[in-house]
PDB file of N, CA and C in Angstrom:
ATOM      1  N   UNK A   1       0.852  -1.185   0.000  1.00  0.00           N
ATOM      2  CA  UNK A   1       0.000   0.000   0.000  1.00  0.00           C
ATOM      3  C   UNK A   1       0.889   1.236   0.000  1.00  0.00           C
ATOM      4  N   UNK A   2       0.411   2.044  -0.919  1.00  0.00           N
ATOM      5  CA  UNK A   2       1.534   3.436  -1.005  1.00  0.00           C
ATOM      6  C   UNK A   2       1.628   4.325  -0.280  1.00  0.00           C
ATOM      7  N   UNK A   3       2.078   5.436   0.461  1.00  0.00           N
ATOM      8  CA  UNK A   3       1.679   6.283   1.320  1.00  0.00           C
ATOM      9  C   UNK A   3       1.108   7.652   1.162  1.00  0.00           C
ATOM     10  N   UNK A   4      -0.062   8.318   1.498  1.00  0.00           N
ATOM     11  CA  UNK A   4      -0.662   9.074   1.190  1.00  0.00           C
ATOM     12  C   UNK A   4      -0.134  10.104   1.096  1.00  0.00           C
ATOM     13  N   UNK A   5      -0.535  11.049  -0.354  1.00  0.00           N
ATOM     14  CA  UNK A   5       0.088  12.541  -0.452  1.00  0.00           C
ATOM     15  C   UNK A   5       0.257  13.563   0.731  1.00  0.00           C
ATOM     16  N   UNK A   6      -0.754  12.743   1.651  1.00  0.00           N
ATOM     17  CA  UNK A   6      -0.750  14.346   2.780  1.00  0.00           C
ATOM     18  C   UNK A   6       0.354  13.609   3.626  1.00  0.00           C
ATOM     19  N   UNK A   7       0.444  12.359   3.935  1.00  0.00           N
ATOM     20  CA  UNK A   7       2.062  11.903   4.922  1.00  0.00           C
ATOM     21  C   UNK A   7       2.882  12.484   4.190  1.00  0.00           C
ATOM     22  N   UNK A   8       3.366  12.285   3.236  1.00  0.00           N
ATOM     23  CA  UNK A   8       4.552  12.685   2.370  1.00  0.00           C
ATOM     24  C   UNK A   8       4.363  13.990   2.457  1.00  0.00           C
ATOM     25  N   UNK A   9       3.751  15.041   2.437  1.00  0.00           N
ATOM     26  CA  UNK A   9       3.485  16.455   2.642  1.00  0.00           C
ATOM     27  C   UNK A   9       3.917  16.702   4.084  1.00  0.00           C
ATOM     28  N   UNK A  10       3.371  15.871   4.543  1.00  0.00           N
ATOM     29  CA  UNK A  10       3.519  15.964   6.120  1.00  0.00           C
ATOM     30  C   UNK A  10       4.829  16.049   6.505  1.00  0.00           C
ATOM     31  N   UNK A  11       5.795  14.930   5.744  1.00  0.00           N
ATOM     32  CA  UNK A  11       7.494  14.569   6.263  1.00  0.00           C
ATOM     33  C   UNK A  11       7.918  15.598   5.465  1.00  0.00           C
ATOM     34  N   UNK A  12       7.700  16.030   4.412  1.00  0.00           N
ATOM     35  CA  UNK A  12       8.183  17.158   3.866  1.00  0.00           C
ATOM     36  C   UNK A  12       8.712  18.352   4.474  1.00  0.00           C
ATOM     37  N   UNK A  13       7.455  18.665   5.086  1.00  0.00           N
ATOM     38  CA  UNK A  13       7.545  19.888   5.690  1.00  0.00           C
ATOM     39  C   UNK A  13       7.896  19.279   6.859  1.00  0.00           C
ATOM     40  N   UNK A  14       8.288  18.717   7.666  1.00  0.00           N
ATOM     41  CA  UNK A  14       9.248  18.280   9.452  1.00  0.00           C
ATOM     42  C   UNK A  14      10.265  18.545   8.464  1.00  0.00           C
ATOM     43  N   UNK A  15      10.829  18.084   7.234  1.00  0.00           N
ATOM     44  CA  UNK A  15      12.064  17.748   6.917  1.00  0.00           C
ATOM     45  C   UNK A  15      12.618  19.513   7.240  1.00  0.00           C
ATOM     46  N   UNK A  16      11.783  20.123   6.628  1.00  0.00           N
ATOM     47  CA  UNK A  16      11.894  22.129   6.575  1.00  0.00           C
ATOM     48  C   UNK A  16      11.866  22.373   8.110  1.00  0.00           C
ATOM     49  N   UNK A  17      11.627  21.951   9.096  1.00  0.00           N
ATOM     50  CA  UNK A  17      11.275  22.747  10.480  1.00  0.00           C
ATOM     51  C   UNK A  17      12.284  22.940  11.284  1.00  0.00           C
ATOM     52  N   UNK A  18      13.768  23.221  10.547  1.00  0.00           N
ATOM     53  CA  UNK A  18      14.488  23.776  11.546  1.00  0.00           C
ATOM     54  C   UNK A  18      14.985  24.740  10.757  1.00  0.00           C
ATOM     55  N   UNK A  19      15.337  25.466  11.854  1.00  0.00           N
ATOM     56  CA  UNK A  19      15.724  26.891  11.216  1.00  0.00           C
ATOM     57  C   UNK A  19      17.036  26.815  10.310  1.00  0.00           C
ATOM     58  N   UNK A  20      18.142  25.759  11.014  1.00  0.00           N
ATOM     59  CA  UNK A  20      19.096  25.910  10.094  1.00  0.00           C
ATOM     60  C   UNK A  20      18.800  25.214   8.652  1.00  0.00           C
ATOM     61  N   UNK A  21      18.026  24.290   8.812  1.00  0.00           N
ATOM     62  CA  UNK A  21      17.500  23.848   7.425  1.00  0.00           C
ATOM     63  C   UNK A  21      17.163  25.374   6.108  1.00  0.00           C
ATOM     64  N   UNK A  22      16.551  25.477   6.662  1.00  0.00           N
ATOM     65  CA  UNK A  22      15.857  26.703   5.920  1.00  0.00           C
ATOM     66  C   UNK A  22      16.877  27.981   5.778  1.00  0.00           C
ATOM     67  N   UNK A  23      17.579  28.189   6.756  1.00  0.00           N
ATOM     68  CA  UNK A  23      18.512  28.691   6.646  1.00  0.00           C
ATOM     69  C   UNK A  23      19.654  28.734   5.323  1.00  0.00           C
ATOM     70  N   UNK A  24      19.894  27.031   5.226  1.00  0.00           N
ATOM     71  CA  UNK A  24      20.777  26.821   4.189  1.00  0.00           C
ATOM     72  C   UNK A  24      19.863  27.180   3.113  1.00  0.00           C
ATOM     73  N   UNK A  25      18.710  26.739   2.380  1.00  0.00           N
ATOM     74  CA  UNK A  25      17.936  26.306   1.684  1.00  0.00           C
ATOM     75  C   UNK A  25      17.672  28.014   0.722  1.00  0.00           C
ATOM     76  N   UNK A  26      17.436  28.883   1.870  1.00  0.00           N
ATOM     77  CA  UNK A  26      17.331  30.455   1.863  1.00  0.00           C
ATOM     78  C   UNK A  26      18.386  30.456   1.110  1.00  0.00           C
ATOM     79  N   UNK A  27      20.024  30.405   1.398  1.00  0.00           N
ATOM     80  CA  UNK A  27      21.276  30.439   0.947  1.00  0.00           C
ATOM     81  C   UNK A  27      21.478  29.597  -0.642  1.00  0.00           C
ATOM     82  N   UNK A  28      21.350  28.475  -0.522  1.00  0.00           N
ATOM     83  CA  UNK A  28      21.018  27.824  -1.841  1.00  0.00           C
ATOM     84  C   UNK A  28      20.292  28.343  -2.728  1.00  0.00           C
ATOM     85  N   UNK A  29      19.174  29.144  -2.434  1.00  0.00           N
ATOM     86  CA  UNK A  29      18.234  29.443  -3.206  1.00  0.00           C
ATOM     87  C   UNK A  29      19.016  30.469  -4.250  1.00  0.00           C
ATOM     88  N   UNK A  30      19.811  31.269  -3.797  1.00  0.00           N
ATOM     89  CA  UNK A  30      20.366  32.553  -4.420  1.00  0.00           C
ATOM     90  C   UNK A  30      21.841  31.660  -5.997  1.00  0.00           C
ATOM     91  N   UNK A  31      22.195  30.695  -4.797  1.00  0.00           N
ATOM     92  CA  UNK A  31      23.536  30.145  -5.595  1.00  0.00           C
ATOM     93  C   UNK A  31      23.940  29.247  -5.070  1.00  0.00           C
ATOM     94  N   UNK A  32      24.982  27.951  -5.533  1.00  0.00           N
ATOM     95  CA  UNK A  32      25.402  27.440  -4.928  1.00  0.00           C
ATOM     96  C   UNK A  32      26.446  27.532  -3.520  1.00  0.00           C
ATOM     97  N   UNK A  33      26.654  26.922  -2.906  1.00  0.00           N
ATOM     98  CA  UNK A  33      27.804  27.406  -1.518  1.00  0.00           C
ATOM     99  C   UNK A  33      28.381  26.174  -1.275  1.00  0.00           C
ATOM    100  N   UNK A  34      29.520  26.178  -1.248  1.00  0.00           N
ATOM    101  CA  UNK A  34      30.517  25.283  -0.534  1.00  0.00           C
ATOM    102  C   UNK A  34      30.295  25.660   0.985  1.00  0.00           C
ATOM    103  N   UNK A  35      30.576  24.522   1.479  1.00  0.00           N
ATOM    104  CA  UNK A  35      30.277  24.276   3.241  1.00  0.00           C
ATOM    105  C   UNK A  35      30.972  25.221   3.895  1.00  0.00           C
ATOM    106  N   UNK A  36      32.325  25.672   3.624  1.00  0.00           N
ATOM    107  CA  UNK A  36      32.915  26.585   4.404  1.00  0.00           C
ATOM    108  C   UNK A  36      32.496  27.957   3.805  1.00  0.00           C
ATOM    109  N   UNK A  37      31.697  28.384   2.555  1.00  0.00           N
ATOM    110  CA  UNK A  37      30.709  29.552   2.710  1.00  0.00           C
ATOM    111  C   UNK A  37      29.889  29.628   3.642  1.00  0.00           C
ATOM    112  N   UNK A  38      29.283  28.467   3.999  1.00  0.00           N
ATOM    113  CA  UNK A  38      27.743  28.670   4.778  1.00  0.00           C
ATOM    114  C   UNK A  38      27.818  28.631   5.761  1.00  0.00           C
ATOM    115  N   UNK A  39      28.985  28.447   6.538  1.00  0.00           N
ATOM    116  CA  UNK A  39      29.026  28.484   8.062  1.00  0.00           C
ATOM    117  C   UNK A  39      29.402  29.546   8.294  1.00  0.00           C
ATOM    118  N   UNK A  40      30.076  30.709   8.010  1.00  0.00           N
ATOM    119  CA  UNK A  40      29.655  32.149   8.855  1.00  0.00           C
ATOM    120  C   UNK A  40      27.882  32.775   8.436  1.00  0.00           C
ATOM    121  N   UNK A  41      27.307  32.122   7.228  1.00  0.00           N
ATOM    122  CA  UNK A  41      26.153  32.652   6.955  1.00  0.00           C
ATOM    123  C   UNK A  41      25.005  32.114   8.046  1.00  0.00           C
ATOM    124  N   UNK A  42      25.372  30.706   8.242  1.00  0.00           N
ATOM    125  CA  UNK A  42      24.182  29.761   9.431  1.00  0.00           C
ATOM    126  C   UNK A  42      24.607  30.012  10.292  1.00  0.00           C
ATOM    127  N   UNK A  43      25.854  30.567  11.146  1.00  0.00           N
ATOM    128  CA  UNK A  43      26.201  30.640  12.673  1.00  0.00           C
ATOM    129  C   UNK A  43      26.182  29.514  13.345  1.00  0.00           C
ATOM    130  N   UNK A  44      26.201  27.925  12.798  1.00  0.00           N
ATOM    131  CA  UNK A  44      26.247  27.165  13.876  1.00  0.00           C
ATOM    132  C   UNK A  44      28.008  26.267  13.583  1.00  0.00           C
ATOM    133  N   UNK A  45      28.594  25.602  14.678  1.00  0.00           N
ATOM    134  CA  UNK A  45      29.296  24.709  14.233  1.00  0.00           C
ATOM    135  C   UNK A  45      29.286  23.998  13.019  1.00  0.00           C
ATOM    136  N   UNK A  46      30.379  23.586  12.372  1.00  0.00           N
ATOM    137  CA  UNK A  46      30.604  22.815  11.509  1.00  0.00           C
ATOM    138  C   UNK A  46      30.137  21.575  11.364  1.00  0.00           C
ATOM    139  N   UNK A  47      29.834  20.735  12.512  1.00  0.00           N
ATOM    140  CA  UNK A  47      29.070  19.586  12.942  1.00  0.00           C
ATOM    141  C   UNK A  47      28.122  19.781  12.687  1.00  0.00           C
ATOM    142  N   UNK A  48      27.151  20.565  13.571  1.00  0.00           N
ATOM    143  CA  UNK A  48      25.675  20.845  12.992  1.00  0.00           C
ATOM    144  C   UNK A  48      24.882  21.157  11.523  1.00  0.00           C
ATOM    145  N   UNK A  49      26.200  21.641  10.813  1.00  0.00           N
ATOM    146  CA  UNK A  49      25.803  22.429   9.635  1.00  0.00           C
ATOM    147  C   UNK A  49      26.085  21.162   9.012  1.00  0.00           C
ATOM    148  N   UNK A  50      26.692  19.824   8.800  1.00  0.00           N
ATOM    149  CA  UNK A  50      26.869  18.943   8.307  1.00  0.00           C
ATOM    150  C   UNK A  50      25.871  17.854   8.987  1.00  0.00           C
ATOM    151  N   UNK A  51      25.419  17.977   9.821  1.00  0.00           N
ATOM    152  CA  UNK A  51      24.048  16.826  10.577  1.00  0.00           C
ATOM    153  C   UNK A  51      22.973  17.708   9.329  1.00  0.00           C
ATOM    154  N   UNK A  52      22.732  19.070   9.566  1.00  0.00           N
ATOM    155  CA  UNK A  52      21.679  19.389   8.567  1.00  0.00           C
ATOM    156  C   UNK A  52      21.893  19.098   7.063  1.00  0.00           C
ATOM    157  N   UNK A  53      22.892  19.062   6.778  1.00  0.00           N
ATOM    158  CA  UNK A  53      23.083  18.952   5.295  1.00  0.00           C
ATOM    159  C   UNK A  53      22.481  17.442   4.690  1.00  0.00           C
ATOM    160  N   UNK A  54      22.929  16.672   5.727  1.00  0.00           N
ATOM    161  CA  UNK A  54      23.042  15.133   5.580  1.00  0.00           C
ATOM    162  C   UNK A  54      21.301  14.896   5.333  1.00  0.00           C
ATOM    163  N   UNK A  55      20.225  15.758   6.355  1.00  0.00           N
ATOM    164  CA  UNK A  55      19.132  15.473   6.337  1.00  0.00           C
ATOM    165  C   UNK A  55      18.219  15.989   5.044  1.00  0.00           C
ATOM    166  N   UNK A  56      19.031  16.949   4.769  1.00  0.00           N
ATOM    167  CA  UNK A  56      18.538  17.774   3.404  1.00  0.00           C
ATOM    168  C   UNK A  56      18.775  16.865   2.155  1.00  0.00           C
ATOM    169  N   UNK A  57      19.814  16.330   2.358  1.00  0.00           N
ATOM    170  CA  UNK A  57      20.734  15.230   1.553  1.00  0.00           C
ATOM    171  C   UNK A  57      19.894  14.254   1.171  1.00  0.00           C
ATOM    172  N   UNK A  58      19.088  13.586   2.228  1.00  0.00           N
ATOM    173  CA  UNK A  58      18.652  12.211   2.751  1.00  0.00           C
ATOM    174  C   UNK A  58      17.135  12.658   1.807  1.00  0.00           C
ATOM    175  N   UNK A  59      16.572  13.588   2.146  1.00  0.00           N
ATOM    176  CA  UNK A  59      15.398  13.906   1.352  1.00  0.00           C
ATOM    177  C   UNK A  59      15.451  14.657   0.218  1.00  0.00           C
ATOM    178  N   UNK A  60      16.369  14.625  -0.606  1.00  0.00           N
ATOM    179  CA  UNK A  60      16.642  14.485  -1.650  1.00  0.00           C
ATOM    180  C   UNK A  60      16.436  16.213  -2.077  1.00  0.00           C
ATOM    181  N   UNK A  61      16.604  17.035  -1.415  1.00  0.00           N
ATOM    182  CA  UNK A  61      16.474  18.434  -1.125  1.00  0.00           C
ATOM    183  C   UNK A  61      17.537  19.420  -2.192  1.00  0.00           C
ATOM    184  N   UNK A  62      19.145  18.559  -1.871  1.00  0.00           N
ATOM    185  CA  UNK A  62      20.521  19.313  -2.219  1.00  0.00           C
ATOM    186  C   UNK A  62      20.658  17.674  -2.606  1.00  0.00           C
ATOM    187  N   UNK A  63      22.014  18.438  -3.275  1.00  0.00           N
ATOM    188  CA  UNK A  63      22.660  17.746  -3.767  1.00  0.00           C
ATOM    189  C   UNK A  63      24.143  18.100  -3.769  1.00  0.00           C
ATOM    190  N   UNK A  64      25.391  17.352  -4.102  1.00  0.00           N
ATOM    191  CA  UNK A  64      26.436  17.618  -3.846  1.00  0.00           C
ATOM    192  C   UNK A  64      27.133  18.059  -5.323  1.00  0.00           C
ATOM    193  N   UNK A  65      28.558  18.215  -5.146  1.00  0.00           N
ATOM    194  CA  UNK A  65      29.555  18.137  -6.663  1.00  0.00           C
ATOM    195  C   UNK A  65      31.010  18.585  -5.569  1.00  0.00           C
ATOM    196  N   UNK A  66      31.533  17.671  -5.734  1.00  0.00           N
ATOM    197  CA  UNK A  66      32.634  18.114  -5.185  1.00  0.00           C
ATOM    198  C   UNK A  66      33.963  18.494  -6.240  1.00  0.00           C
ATOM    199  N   UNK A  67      34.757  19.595  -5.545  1.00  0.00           N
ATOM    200  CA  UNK A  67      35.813  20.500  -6.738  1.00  0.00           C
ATOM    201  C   UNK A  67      36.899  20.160  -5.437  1.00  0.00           C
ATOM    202  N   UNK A  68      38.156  19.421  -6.574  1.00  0.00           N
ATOM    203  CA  UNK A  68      38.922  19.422  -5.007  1.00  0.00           C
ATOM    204  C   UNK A  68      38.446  19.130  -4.051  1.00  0.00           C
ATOM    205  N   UNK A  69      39.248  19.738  -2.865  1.00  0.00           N
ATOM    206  CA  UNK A  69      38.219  19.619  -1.309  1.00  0.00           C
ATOM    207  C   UNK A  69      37.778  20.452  -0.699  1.00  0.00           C
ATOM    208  N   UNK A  70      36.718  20.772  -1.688  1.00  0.00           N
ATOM    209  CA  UNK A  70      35.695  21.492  -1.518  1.00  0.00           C
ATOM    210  C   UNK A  70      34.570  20.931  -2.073  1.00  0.00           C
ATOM    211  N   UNK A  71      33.513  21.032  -1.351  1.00  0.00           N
ATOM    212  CA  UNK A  71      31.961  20.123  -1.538  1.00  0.00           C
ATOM    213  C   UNK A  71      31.091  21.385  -1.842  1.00  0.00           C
ATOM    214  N   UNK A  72      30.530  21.345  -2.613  1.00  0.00           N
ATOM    215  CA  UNK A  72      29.443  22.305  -3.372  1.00  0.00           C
ATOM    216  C   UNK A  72      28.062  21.676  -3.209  1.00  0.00           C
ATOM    217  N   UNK A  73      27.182  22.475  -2.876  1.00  0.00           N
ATOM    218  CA  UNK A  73      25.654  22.507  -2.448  1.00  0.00           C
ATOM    219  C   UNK A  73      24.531  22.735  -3.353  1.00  0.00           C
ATOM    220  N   UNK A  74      23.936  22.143  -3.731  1.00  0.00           N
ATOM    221  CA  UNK A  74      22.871  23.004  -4.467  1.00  0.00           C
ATOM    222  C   UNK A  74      21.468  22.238  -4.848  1.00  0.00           C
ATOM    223  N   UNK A  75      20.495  23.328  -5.134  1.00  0.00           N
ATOM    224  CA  UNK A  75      18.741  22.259  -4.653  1.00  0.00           C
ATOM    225  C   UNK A  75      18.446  21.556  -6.107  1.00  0.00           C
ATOM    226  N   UNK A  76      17.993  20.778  -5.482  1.00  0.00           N
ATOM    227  CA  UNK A  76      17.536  20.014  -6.750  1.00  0.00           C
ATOM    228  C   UNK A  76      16.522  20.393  -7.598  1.00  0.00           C
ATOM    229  N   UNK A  77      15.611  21.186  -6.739  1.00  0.00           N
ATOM    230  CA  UNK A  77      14.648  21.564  -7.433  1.00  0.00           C
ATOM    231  C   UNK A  77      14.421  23.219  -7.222  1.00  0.00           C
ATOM    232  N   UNK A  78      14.437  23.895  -8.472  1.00  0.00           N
ATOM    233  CA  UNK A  78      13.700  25.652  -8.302  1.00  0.00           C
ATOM    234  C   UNK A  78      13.019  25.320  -7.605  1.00  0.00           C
ATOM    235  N   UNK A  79      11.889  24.905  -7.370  1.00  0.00           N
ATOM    236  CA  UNK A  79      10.495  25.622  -7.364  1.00  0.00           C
ATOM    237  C   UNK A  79      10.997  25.216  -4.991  1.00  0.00           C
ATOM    238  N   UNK A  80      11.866  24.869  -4.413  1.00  0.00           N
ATOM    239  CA  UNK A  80      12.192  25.360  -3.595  1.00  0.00           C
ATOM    240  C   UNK A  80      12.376  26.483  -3.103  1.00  0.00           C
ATOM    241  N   UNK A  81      12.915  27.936  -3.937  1.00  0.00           N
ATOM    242  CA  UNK A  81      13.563  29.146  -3.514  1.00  0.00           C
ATOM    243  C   UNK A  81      12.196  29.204  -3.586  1.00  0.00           C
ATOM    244  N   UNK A  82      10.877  28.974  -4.536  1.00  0.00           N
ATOM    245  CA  UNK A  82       9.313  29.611  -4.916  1.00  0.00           C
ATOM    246  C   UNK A  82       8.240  29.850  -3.614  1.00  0.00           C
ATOM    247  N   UNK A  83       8.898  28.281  -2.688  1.00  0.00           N
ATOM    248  CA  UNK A  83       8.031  28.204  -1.676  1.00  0.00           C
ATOM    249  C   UNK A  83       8.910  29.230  -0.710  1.00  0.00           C
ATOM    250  N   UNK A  84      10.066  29.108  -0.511  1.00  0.00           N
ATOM    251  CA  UNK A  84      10.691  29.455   0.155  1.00  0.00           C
ATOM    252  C   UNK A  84      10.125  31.218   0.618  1.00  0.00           C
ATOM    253  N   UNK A  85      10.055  31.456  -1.287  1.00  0.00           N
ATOM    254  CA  UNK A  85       9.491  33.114  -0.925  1.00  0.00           C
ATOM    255  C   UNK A  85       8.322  33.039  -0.960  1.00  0.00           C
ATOM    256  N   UNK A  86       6.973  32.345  -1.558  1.00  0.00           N
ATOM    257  CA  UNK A  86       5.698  31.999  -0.656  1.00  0.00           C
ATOM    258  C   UNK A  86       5.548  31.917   0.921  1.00  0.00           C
ATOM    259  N   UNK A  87       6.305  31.482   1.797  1.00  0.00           N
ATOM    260  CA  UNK A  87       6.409  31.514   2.628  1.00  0.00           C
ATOM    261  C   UNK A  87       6.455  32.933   3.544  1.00  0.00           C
ATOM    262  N   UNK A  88       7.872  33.368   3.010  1.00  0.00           N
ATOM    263  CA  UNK A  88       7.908  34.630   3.625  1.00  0.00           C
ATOM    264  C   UNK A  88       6.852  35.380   3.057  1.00  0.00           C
ATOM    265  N   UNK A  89       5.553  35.763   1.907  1.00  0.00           N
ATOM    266  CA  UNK A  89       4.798  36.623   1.865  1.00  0.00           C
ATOM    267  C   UNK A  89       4.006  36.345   2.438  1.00  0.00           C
ATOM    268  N   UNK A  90       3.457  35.078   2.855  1.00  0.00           N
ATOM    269  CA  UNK A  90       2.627  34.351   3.830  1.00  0.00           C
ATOM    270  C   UNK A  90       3.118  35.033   5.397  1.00  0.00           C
ATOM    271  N   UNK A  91       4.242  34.636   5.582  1.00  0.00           N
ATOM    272  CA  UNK A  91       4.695  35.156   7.140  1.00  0.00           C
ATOM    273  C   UNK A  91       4.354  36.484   7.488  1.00  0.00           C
ATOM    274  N   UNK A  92       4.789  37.772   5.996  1.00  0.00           N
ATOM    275  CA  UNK A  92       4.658  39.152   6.576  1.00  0.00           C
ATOM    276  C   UNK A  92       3.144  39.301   6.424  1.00  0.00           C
ATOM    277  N   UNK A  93       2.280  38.670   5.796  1.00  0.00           N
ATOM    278  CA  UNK A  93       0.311  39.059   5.520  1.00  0.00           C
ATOM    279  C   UNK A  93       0.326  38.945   7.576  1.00  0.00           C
ATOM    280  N   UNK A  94       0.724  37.582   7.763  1.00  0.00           N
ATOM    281  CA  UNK A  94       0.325  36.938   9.326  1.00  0.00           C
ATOM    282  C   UNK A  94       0.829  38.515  10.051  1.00  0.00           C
ATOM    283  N   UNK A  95       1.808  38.948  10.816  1.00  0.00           N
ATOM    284  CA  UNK A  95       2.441  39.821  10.973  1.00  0.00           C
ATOM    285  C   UNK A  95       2.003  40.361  10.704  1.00  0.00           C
ATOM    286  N   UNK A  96       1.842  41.561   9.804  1.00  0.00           N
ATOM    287  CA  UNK A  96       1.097  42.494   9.469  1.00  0.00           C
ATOM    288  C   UNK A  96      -0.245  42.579  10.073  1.00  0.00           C
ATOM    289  N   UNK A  97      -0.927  41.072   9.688  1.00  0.00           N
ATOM    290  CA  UNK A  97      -2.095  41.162  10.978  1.00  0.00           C
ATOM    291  C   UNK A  97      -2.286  41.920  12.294  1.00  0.00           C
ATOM    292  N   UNK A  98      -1.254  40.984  13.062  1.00  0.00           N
ATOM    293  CA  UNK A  98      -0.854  40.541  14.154  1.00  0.00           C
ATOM    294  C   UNK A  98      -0.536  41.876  14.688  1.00  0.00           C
ATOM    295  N   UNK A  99       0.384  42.746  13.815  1.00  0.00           N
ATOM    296  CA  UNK A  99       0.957  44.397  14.411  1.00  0.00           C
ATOM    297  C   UNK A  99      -0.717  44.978  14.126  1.00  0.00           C
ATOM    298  N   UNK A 100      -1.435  44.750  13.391  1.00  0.00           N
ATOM    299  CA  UNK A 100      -3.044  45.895  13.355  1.00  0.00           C
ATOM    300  C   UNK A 100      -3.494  45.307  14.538  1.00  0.00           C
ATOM    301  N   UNK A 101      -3.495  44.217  14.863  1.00  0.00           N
ATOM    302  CA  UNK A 101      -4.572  43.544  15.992  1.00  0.00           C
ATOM    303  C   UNK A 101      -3.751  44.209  17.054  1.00  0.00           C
ATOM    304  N   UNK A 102      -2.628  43.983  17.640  1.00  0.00           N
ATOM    305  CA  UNK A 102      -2.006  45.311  18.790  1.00  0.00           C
ATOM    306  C   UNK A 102      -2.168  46.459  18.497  1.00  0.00           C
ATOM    307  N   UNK A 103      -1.961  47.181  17.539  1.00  0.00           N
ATOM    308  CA  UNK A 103      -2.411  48.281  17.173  1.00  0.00           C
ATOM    309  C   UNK A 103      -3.884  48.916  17.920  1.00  0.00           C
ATOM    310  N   UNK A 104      -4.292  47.850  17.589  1.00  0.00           N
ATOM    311  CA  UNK A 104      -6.090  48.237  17.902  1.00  0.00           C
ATOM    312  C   UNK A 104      -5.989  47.743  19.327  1.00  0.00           C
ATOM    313  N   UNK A 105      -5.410  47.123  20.051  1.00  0.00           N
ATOM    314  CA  UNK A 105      -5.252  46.284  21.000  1.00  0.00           C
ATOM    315  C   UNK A 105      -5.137  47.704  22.018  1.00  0.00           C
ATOM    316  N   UNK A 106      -4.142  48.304  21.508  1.00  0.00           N
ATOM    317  CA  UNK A 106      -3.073  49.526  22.861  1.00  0.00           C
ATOM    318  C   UNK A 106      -4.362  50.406  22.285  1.00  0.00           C
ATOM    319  N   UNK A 107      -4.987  50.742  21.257  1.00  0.00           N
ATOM    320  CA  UNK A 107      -5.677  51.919  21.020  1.00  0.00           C
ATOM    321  C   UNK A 107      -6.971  51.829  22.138  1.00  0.00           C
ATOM    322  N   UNK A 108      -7.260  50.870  22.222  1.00  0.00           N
ATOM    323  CA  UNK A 108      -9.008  50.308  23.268  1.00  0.00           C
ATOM    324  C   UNK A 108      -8.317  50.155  24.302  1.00  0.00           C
ATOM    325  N   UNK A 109      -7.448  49.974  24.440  1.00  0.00           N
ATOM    326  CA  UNK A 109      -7.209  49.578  26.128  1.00  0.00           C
ATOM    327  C   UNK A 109      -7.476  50.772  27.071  1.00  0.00           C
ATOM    328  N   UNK A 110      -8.227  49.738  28.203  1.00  0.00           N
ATOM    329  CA  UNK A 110      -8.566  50.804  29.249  1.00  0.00           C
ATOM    330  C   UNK A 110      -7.495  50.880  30.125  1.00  0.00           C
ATOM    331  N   UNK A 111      -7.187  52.270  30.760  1.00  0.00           N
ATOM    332  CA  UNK A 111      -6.063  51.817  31.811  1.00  0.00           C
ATOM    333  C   UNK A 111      -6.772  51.486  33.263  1.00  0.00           C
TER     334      UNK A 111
END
């Protein structure tokens, strides 16, 4: 029995739910990066930034090319950077909310 579009939607998006994930992914989106680019851009250890890569790796997200010894990054698929910036216009609509609803919030308040 195969597994349903919304599980696979489902692991999809856990695969996205860390920040450094998305982090890289943000970074990829623009160009490729060798590993020792992206670690002053992600701020975490070298370890971590290679546990995330591996998971991005694993779901078939990036992909590698290595030059020398140097390992090169890059998504397999456009339409990643697409959601990526769907996302953020999604995030600032929420927000934008969120600042009118305080807005109106401090304006009614009784003291």
């Amino acid at each position: 029995m195969s597994t349903p579009l919304y599980q696979l939607k489902a692991e999809f998006f856990k695969t996205l739910g860390h920040p450094v994930r998305i982090r890289v992914l943000e970074l990829l989106s623009v160009r490729e990066h060798a590993v020792a680019e992206m670690l002053p851009e992600v701020g975490v250890e070298a370890a971590s930034l290679s546990q995330q890569l591996a998971v991005l790796r694993k779901a078939n997200l990036v992909v590698t090319r290595r030059e020398g010894s140097n390992v090169y990054y890059s998504l397999t698929h456009p339409q990643l950077a697409e959601l990526l910036r769907v996302a953020r216009g999604i995030l600032s609509g929420v927000l934008q909310g969120q600042a009118e609803l305080l807005a109106d919030l401090r304006a009614t308040s009784q003291p």
